[in-house]
Protein backbone atom coordinates (compact mmCIF):
# COMPACT_ATOMS: atom_id res chain seq x y z
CA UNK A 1 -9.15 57.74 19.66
CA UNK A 2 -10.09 60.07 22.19
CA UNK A 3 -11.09 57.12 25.07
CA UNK A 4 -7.86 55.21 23.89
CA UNK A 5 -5.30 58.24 24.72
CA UNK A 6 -7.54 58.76 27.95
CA UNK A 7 -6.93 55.39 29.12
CA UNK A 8 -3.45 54.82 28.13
CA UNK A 9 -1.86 58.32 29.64
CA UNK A 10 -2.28 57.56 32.95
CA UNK A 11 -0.74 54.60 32.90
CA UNK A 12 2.14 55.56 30.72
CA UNK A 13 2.60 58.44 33.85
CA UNK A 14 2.28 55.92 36.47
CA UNK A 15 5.38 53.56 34.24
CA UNK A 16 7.16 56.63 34.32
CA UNK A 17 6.98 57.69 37.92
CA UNK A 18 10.13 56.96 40.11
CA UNK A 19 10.00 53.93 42.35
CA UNK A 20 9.66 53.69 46.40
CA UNK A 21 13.04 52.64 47.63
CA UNK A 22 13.20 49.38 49.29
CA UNK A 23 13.08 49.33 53.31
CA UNK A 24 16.50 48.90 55.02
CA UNK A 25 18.26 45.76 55.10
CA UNK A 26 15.55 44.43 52.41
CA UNK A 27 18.81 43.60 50.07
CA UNK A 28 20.22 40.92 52.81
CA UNK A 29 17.07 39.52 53.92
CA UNK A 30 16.37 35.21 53.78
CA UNK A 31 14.29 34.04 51.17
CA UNK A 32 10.50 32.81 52.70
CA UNK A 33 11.36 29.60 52.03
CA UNK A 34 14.83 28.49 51.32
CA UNK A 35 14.56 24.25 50.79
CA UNK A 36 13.75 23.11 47.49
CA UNK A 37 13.26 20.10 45.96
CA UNK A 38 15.03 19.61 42.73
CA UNK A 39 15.31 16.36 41.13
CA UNK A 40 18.01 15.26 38.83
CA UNK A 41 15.72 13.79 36.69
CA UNK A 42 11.95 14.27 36.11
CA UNK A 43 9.76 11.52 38.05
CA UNK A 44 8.81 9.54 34.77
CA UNK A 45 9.73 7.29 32.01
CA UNK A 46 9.70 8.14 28.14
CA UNK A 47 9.20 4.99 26.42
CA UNK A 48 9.02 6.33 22.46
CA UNK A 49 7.09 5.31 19.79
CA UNK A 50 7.74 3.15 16.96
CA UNK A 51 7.56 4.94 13.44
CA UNK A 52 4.94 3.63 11.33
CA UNK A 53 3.35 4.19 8.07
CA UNK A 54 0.38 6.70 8.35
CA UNK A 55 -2.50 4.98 8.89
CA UNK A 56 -6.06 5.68 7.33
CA UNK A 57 -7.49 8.60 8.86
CA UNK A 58 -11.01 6.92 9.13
CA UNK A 59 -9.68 4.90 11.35
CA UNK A 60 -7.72 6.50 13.54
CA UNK A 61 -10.76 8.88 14.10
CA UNK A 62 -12.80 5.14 15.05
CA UNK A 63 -10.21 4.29 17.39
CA UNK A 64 -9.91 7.44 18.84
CA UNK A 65 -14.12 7.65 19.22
CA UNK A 66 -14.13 4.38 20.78
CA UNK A 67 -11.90 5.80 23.68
């Protein structure tokens, strides 16, 4: 218990302990890089699955060792 509360106080001090202000005209300043490339839609194509009965699990596991 003793190591625990030895390693957790100073970090609950350092959490506590005020902040350095930001330098001057840090609020107004232009992000490093302003383009971005957003697409509308993401670059590929769902194509869904049928729904099925389950199949035996035997052979799924064979298919799936084949692979």
């Amino acid at each position: 218990m003793k190591t625990m509360f030895a390693a957790v106080l100073p970090l609950a001090i350092a959490a506590c302990a005020p902040l350095e202000p930001l330098p001057v005209g840090a609020e107004n300043s232009a992000p490093a890089n302003p383009t971005t490339h957003l697409h509308a839609a993401p670059p590929v194509e769902y194509l869904g699955y049928q729904v099925v009965e389950p199949a035996d699990w035997r052979g799924v596991n064979d298919s799936q060792r084949e692979n």
